[in-house]
N, C-alpha and C. Protein backbone atom coordinates (compact mmCIF):
# COMPACT_ATOMS: atom_id res chain seq x y z
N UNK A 1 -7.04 12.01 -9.39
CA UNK A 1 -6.94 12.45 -8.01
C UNK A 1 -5.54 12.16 -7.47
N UNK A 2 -4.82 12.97 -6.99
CA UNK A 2 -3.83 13.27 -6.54
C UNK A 2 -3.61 12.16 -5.08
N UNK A 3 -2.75 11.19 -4.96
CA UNK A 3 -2.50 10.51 -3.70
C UNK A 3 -2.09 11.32 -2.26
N UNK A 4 -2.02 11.36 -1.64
CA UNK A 4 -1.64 11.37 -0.09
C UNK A 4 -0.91 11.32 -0.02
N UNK A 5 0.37 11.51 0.84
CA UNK A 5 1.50 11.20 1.42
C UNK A 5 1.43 10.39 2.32
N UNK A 6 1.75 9.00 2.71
CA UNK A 6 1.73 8.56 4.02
C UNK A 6 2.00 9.31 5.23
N UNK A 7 1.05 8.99 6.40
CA UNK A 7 1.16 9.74 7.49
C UNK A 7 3.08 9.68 7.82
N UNK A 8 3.92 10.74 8.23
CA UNK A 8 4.83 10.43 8.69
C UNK A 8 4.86 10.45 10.23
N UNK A 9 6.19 9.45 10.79
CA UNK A 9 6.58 9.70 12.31
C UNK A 9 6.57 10.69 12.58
N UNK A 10 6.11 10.50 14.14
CA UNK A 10 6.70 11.96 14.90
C UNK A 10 7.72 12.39 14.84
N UNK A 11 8.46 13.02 14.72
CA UNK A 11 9.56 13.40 15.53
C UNK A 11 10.20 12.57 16.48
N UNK A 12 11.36 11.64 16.87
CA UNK A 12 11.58 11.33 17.71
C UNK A 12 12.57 12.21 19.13
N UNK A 13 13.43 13.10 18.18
CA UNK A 13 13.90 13.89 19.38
C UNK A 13 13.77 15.89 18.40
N UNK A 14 12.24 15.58 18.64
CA UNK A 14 11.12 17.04 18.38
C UNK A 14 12.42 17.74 17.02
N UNK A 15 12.39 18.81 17.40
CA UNK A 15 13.33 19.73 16.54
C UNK A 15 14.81 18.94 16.05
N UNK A 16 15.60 18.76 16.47
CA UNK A 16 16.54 17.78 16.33
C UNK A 16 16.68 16.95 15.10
N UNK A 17 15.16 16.48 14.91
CA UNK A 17 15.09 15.01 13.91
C UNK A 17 15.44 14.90 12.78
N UNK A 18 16.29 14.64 12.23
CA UNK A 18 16.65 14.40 10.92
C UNK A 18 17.07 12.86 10.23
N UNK A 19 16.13 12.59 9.18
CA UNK A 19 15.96 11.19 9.16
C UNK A 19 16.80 10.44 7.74
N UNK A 20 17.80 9.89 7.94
CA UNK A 20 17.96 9.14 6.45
C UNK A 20 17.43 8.60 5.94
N UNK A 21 16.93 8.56 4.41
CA UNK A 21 16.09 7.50 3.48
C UNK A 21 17.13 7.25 2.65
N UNK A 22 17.38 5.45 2.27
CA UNK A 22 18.32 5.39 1.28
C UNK A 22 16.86 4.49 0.33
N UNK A 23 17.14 4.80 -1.31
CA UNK A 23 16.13 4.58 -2.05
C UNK A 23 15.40 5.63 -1.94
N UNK A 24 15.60 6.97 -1.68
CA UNK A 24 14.75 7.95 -1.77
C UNK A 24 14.22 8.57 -2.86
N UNK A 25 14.82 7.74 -4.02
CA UNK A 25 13.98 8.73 -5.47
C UNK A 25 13.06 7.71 -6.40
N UNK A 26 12.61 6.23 -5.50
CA UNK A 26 12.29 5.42 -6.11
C UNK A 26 11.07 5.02 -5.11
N UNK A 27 11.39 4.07 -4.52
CA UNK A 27 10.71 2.89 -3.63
C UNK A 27 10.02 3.98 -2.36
N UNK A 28 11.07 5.06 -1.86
CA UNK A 28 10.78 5.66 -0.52
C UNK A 28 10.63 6.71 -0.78
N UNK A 29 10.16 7.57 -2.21
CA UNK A 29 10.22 8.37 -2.60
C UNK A 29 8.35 9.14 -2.09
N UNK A 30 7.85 8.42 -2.04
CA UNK A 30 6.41 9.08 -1.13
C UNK A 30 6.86 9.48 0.60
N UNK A 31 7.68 8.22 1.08
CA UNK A 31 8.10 8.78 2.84
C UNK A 31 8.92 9.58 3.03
N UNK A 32 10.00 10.09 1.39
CA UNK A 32 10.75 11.44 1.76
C UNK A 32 9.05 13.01 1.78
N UNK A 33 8.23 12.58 0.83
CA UNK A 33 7.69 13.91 0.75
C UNK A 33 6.50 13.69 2.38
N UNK A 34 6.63 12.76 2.61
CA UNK A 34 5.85 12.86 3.96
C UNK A 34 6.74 13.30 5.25
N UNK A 35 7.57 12.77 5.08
CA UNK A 35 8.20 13.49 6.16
C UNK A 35 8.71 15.03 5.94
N UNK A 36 9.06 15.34 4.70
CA UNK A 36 9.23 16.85 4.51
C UNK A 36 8.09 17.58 4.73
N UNK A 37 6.93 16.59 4.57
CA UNK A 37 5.75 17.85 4.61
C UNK A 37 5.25 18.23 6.07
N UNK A 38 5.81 17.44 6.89
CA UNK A 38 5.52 17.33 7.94
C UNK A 38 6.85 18.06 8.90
N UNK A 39 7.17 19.14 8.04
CA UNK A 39 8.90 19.77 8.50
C UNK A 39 9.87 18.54 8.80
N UNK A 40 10.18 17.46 8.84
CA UNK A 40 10.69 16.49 9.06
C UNK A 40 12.02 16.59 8.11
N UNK A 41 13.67 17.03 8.60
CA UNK A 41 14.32 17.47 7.59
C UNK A 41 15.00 16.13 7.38
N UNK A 42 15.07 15.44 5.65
CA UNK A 42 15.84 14.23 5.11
C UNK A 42 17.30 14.56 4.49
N UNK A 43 17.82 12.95 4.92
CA UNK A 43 19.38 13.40 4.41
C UNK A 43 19.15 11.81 2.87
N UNK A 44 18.69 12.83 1.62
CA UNK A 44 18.10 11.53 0.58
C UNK A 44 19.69 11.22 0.06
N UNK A 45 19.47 9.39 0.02
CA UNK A 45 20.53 8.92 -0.54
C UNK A 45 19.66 8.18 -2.14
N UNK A 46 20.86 8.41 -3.69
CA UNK A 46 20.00 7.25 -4.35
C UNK A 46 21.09 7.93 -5.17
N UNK A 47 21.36 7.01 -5.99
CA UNK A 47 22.58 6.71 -7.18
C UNK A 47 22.46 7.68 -8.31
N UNK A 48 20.90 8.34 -8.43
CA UNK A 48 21.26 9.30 -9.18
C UNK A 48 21.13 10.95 -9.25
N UNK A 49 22.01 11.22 -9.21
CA UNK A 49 22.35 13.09 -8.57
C UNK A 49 20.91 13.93 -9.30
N UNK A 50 20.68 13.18 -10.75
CA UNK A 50 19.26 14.39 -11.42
C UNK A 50 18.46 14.12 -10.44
N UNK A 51 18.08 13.45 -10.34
CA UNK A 51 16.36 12.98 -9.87
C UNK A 51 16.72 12.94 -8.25
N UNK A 52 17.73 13.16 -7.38
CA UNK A 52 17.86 13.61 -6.19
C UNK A 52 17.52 15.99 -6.21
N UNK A 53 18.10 15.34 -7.67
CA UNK A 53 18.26 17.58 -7.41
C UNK A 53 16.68 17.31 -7.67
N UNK A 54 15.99 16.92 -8.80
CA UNK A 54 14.59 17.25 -8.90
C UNK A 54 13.80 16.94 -7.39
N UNK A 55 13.95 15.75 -6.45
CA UNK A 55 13.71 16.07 -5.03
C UNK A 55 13.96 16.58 -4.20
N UNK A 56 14.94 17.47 -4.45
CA UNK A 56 15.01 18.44 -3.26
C UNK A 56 14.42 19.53 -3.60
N UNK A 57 14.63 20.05 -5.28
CA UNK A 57 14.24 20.83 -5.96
C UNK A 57 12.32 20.99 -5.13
N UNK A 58 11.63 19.87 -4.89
CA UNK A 58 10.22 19.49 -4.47
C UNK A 58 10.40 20.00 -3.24
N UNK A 59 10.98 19.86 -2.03
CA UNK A 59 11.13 20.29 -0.81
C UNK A 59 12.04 21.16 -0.42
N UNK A 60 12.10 22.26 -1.15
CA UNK A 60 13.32 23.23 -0.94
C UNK A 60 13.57 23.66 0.45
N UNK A 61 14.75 23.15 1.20
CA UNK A 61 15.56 23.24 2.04
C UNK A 61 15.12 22.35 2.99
N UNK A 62 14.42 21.28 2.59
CA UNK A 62 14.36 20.11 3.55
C UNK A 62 15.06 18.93 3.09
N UNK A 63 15.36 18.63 2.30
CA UNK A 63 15.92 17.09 1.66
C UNK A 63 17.48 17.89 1.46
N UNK A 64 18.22 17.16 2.08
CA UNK A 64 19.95 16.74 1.41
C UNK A 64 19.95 16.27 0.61
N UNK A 65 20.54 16.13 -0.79
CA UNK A 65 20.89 14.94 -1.38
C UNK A 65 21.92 14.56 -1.29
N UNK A 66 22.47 12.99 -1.24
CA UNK A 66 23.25 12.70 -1.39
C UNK A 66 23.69 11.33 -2.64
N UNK A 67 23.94 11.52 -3.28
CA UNK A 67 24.20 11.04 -4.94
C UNK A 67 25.54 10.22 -4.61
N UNK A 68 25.32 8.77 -4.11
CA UNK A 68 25.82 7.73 -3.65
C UNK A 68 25.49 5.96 -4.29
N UNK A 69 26.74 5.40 -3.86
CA UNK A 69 25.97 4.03 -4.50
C UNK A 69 26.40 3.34 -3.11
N UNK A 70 25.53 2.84 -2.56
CA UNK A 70 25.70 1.80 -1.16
C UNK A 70 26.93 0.71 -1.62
N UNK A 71 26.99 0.13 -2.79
CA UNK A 71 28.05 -1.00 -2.85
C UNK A 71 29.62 -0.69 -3.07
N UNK A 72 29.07 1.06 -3.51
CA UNK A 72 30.54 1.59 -3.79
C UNK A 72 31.71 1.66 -2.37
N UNK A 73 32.98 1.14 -2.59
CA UNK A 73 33.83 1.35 -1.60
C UNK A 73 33.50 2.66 -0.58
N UNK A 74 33.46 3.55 -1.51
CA UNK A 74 33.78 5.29 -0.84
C UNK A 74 32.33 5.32 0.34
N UNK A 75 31.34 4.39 0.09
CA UNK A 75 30.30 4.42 0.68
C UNK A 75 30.19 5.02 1.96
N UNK A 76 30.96 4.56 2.71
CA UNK A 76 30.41 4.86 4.15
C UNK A 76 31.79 5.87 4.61
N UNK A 77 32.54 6.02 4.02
CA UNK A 77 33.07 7.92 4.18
C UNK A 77 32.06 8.79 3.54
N UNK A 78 31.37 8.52 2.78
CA UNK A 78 30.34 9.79 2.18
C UNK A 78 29.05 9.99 3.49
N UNK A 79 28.64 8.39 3.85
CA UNK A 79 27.54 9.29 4.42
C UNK A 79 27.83 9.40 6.15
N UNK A 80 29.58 8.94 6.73
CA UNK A 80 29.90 9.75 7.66
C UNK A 80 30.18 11.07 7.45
N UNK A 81 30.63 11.49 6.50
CA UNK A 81 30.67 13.04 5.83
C UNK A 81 29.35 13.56 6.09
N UNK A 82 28.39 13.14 5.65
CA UNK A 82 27.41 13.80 5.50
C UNK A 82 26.13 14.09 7.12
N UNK A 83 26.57 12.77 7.72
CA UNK A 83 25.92 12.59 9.62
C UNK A 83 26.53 13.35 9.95
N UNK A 84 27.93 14.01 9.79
CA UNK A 84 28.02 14.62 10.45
C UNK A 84 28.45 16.79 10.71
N UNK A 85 27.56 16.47 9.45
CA UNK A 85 26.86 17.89 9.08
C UNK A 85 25.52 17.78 9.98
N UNK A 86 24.49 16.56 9.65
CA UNK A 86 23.27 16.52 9.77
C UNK A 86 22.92 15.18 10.89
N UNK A 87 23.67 15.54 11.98
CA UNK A 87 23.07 14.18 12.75
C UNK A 87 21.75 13.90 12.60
N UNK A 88 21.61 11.99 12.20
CA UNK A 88 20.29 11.25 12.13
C UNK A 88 19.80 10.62 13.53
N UNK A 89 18.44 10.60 13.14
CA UNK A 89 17.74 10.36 14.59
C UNK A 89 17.09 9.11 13.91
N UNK A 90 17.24 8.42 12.58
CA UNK A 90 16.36 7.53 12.42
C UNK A 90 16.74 7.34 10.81
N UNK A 91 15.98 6.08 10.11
CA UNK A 91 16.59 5.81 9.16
C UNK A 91 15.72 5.39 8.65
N UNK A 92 15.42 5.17 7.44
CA UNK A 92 14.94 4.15 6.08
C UNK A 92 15.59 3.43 5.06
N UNK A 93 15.94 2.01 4.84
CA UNK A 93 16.86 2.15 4.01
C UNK A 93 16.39 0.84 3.49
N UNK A 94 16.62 0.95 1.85
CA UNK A 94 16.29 0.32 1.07
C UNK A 94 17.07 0.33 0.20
N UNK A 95 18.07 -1.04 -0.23
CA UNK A 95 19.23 -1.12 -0.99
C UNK A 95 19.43 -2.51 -1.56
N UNK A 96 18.51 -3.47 -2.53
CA UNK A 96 18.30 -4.32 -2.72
C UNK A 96 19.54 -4.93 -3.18
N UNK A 97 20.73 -5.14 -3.51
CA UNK A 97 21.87 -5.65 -3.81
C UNK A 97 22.66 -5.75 -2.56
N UNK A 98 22.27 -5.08 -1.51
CA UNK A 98 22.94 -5.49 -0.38
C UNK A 98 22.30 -6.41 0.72
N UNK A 99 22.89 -6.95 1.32
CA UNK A 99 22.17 -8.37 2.28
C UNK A 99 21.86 -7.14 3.36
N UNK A 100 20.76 -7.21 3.64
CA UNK A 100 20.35 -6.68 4.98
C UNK A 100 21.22 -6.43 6.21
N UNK A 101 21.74 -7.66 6.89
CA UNK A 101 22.99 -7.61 7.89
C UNK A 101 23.89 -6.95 7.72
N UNK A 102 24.43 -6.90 6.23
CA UNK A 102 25.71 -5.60 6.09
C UNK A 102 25.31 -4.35 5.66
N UNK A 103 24.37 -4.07 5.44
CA UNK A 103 23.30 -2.76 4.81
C UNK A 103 23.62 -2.08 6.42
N UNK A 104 23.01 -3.13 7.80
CA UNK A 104 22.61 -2.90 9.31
C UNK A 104 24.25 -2.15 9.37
N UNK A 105 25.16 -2.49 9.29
CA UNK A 105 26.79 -2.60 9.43
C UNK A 105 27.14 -1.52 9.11
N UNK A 106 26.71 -1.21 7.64
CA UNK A 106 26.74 0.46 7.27
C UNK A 106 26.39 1.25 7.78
N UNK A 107 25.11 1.33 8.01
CA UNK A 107 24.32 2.58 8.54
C UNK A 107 24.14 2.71 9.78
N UNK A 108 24.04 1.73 10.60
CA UNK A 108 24.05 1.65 11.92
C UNK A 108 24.95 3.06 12.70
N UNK A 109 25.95 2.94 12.77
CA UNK A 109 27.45 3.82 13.17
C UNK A 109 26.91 5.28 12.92
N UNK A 110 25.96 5.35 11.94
CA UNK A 110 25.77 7.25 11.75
C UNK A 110 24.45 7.80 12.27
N UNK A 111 23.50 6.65 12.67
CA UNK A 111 22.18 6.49 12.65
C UNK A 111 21.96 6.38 14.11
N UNK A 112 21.47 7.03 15.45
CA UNK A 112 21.06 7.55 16.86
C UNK A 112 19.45 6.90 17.20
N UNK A 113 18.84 6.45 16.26
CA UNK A 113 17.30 6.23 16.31
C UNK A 113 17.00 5.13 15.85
N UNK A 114 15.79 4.89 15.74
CA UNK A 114 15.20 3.87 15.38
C UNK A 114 15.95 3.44 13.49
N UNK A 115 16.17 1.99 13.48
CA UNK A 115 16.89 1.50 11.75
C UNK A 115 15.24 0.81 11.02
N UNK A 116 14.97 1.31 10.11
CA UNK A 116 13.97 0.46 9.28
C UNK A 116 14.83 -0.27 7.75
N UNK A 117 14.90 -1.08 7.82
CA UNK A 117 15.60 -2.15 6.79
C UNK A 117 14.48 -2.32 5.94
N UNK A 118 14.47 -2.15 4.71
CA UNK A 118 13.51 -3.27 3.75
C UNK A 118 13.89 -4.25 3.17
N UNK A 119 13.41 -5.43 3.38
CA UNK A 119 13.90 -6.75 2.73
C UNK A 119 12.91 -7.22 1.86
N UNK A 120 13.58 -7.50 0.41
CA UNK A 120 13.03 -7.97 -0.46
C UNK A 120 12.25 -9.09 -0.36
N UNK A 121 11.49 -10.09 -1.14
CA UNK A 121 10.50 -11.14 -0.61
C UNK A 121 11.59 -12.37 -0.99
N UNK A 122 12.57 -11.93 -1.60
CA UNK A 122 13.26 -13.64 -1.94
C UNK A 122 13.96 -13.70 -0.57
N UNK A 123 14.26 -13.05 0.00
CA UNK A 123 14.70 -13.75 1.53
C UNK A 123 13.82 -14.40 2.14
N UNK A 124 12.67 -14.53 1.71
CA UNK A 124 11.89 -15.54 1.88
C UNK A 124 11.48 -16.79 1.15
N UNK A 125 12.24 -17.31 0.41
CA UNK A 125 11.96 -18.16 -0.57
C UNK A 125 12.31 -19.37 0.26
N UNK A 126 11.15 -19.86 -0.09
CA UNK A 126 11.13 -21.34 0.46
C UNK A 126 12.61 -22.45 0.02
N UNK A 127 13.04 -23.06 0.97
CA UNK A 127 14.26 -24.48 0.73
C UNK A 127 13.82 -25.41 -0.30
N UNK A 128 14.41 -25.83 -0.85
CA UNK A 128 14.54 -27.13 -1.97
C UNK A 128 13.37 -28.21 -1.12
N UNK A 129 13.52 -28.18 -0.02
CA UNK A 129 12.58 -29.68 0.86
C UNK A 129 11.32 -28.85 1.25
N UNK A 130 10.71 -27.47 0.99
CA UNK A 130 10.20 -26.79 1.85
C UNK A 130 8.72 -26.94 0.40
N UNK A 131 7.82 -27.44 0.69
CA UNK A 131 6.30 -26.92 -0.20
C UNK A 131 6.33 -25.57 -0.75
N UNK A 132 6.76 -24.64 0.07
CA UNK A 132 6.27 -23.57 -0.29
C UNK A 132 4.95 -22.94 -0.08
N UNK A 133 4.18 -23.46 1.18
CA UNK A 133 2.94 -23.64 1.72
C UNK A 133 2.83 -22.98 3.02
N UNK A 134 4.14 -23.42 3.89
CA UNK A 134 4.31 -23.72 5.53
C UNK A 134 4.44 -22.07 5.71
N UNK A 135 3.71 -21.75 6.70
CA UNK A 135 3.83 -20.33 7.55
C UNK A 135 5.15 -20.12 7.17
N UNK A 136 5.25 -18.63 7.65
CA UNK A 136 6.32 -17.87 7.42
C UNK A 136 6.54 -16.39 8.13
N UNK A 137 7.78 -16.44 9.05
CA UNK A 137 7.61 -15.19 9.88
C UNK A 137 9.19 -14.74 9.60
N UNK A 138 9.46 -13.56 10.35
CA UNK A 138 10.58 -13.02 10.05
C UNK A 138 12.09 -13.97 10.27
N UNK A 139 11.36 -14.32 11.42
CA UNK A 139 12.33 -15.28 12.21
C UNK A 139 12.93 -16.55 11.69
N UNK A 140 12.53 -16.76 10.26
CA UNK A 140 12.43 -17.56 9.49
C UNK A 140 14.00 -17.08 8.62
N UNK A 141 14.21 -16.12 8.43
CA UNK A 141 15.83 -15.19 7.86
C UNK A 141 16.52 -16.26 7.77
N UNK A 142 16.85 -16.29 6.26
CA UNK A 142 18.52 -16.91 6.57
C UNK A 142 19.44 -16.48 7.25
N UNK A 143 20.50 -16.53 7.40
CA UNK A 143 21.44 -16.30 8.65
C UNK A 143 22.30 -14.79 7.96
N UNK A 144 22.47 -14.83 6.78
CA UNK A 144 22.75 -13.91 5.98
C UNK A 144 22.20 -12.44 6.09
N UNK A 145 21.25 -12.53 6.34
CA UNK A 145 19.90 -11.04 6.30
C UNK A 145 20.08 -10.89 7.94
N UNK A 146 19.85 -11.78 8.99
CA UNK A 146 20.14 -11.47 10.32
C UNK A 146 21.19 -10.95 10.91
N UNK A 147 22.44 -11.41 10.16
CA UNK A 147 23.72 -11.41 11.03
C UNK A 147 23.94 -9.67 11.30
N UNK A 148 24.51 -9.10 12.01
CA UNK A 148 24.26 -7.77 12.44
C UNK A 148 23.50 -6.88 12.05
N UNK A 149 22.01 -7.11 11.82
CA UNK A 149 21.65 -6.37 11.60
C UNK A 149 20.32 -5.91 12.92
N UNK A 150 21.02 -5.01 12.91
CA UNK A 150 20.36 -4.45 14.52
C UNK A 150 19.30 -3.42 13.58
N UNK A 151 18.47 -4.07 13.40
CA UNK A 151 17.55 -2.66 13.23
C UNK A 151 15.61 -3.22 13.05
N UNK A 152 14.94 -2.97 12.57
CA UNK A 152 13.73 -3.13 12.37
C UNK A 152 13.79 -3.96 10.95
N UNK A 153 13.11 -4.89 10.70
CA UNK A 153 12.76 -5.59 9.46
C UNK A 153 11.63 -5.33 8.69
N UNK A 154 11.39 -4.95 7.70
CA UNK A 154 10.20 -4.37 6.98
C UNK A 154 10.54 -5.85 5.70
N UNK A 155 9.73 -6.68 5.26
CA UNK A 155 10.03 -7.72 4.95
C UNK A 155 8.80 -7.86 3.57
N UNK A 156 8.86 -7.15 2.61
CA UNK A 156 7.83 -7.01 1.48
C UNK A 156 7.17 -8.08 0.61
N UNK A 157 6.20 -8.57 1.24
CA UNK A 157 5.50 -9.18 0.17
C UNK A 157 4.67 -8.98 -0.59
N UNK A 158 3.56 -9.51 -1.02
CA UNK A 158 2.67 -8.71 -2.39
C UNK A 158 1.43 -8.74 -1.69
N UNK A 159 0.41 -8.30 -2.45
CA UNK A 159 -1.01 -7.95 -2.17
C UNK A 159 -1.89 -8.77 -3.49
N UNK A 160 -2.86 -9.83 -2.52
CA UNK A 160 -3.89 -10.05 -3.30
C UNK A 160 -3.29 -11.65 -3.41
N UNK A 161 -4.11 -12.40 -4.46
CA UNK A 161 -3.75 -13.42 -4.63
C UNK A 161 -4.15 -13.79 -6.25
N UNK A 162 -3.71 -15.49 -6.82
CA UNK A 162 -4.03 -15.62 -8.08
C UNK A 162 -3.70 -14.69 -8.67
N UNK A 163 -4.87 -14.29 -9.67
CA UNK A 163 -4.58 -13.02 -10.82
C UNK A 163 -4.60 -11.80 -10.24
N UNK A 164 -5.13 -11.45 -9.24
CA UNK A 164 -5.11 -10.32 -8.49
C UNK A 164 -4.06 -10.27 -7.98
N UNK A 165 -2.74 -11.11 -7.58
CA UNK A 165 -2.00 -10.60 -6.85
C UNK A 165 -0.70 -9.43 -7.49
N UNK A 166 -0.30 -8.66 -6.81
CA UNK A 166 0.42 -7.61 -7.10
C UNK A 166 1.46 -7.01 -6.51
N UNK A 167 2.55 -6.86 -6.61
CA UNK A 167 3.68 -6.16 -5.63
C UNK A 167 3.12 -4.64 -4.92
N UNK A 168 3.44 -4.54 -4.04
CA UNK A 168 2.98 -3.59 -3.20
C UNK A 168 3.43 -1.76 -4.18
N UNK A 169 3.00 -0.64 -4.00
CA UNK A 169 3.30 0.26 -4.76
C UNK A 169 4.21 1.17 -3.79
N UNK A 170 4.86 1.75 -4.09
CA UNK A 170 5.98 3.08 -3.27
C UNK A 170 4.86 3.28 -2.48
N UNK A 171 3.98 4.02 -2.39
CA UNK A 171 3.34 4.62 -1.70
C UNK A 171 2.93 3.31 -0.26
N UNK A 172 2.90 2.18 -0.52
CA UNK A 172 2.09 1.31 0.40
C UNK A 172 3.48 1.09 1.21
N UNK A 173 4.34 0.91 0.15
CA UNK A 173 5.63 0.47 0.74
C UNK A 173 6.10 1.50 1.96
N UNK A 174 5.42 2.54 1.41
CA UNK A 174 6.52 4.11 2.35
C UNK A 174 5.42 4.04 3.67
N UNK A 175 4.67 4.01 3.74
CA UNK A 175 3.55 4.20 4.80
C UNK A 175 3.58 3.22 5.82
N UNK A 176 4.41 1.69 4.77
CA UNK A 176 4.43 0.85 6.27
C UNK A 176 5.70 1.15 6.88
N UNK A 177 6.86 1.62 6.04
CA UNK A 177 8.11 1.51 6.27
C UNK A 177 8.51 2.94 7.31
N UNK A 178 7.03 3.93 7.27
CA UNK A 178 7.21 5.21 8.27
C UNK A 178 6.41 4.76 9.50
N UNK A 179 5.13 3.33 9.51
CA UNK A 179 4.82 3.42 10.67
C UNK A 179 5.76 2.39 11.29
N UNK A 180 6.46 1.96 10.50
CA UNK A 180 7.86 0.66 11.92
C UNK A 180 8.55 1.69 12.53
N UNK A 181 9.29 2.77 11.85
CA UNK A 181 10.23 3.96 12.17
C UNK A 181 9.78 4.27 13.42
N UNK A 182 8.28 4.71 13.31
CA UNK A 182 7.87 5.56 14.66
C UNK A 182 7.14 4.40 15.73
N UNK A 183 6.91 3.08 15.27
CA UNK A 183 6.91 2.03 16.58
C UNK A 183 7.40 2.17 17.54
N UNK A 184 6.90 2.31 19.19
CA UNK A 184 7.98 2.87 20.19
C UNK A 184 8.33 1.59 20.52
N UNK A 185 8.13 0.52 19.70
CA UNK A 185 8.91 -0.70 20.65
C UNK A 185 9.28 -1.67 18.78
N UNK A 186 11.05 -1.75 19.28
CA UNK A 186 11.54 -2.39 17.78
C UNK A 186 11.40 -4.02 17.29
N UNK A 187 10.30 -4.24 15.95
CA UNK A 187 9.92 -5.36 15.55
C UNK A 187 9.78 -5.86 14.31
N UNK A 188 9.75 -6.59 14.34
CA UNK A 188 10.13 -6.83 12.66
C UNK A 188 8.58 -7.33 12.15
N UNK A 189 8.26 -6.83 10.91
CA UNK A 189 7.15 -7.00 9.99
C UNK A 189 7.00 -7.33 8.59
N UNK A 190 6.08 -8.12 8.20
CA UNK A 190 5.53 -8.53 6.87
C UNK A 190 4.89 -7.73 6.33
N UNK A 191 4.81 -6.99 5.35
CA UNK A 191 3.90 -6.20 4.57
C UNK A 191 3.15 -7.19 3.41
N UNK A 192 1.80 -7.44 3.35
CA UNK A 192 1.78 -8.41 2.50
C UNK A 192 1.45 -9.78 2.74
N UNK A 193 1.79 -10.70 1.86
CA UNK A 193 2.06 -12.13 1.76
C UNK A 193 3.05 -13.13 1.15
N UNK A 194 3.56 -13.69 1.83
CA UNK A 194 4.85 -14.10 1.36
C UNK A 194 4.50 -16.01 0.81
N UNK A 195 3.16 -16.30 1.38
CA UNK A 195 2.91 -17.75 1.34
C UNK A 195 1.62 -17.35 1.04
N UNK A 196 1.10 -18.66 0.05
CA UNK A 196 2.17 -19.94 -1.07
C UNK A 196 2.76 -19.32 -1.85
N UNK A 197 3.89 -19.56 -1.74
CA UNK A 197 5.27 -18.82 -2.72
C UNK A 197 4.68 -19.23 -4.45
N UNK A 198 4.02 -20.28 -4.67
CA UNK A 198 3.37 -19.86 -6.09
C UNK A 198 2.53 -18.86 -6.47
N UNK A 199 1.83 -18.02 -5.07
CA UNK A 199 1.44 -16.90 -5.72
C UNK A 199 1.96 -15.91 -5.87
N UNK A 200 3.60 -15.94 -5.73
CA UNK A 200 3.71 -14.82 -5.73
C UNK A 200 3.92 -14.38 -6.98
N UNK A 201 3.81 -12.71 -7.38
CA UNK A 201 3.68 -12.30 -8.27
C UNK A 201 5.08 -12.46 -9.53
N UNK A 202 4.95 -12.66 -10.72
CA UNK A 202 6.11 -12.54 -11.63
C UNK A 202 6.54 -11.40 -12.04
């Protein structure tokens, strides 16, 4: 049986909307086909040009690609090049080698709408003095993942526990990371469980 697409956002400014996903042929690769299916036109960023043409190739004349590496210098002349063919009303972005705060730094400047950040679960890893037990909320960030980053926190932990526990799948990932986007009020969230850091998954 064939999965679903996560519900996508509305529209935030109706006809207009055009949304960046960075990680779009991997991790966010279910919230590009939800928002295309939903006429929702994407500007997809992800390092490799095949498997961007085979997604657009899927949504013909809704997905951009753009065949980029976030750490590369040229980075952020490519995707001002590209905003401003296709002004964005909103964003997704998922770029695990970059600290969140400077990920915010990048994209911020081209991006008019709501920012959804995904942060990996080791920004949550408990201190040398810390159990690895004690609650855990966003607000908890090292100073590193916070520092300018003006946008929404999507903060991934796993599902289940013991032997059951499991990293979350694209699809769970894209569905939470499209309902923060369309939140009319900006907040940061846990997907998951991040505590006791021994369960988390290997």
């Amino acid at each position: 049986m064939t999965e679903q697409p996560p519900p996508a956002p509305r529209p935030h400014t109706s006809e207009a909307a055009h949304v960046l996903v960075i990680g779009a042929t991997r991790i966010l690769r279910p919230a590009v086909t939800a928002l295309t299916t939903r006429a929702v036109p994407v500007l997809a960023v992800a390092r490799s040009a095949p498997d961007l043409r085979e997604l657009a190739d899927e949504q013909p004349g809704r997905v951009t690609p753009l065949a980029a590496d976030v750490t590369a210098d040229g980075f952020c002349a490519d995707l001002r090049a590209a905003a401003a063919r296709t002004p964005l009303t909103g964003a997704l972005v998922y770029a695990p080698a970059v600290p969140p705060g400077k990920l915010a730094q990048l994209v911020r400047p081209v991006v008019a709408g709501p920012l959804v950040l995904l942060v990996t679960s080791e920004w949550a890893a408990p201190s040398r003095s810390s159990t690895g037990i004690e609650p855990w909320t966003p607000n908890d960030l090292p100073a590193e993942a916070r520092s300018g980053a003006a946008g929404r926190l999507l903060v991934l932990g796993w599902h289940g526990e013991g032997r059951t526990a499991r990293w979350h799948s694209p699809q769970e990932i894209s569905a939470a990371a499209l309902a923060l986007l369309d939140a009319p009020v900006g907040r940061d969230t846990v997907l998951g469980a991040l505590r006791p850091w021994a369960a988390r998954p290997t």
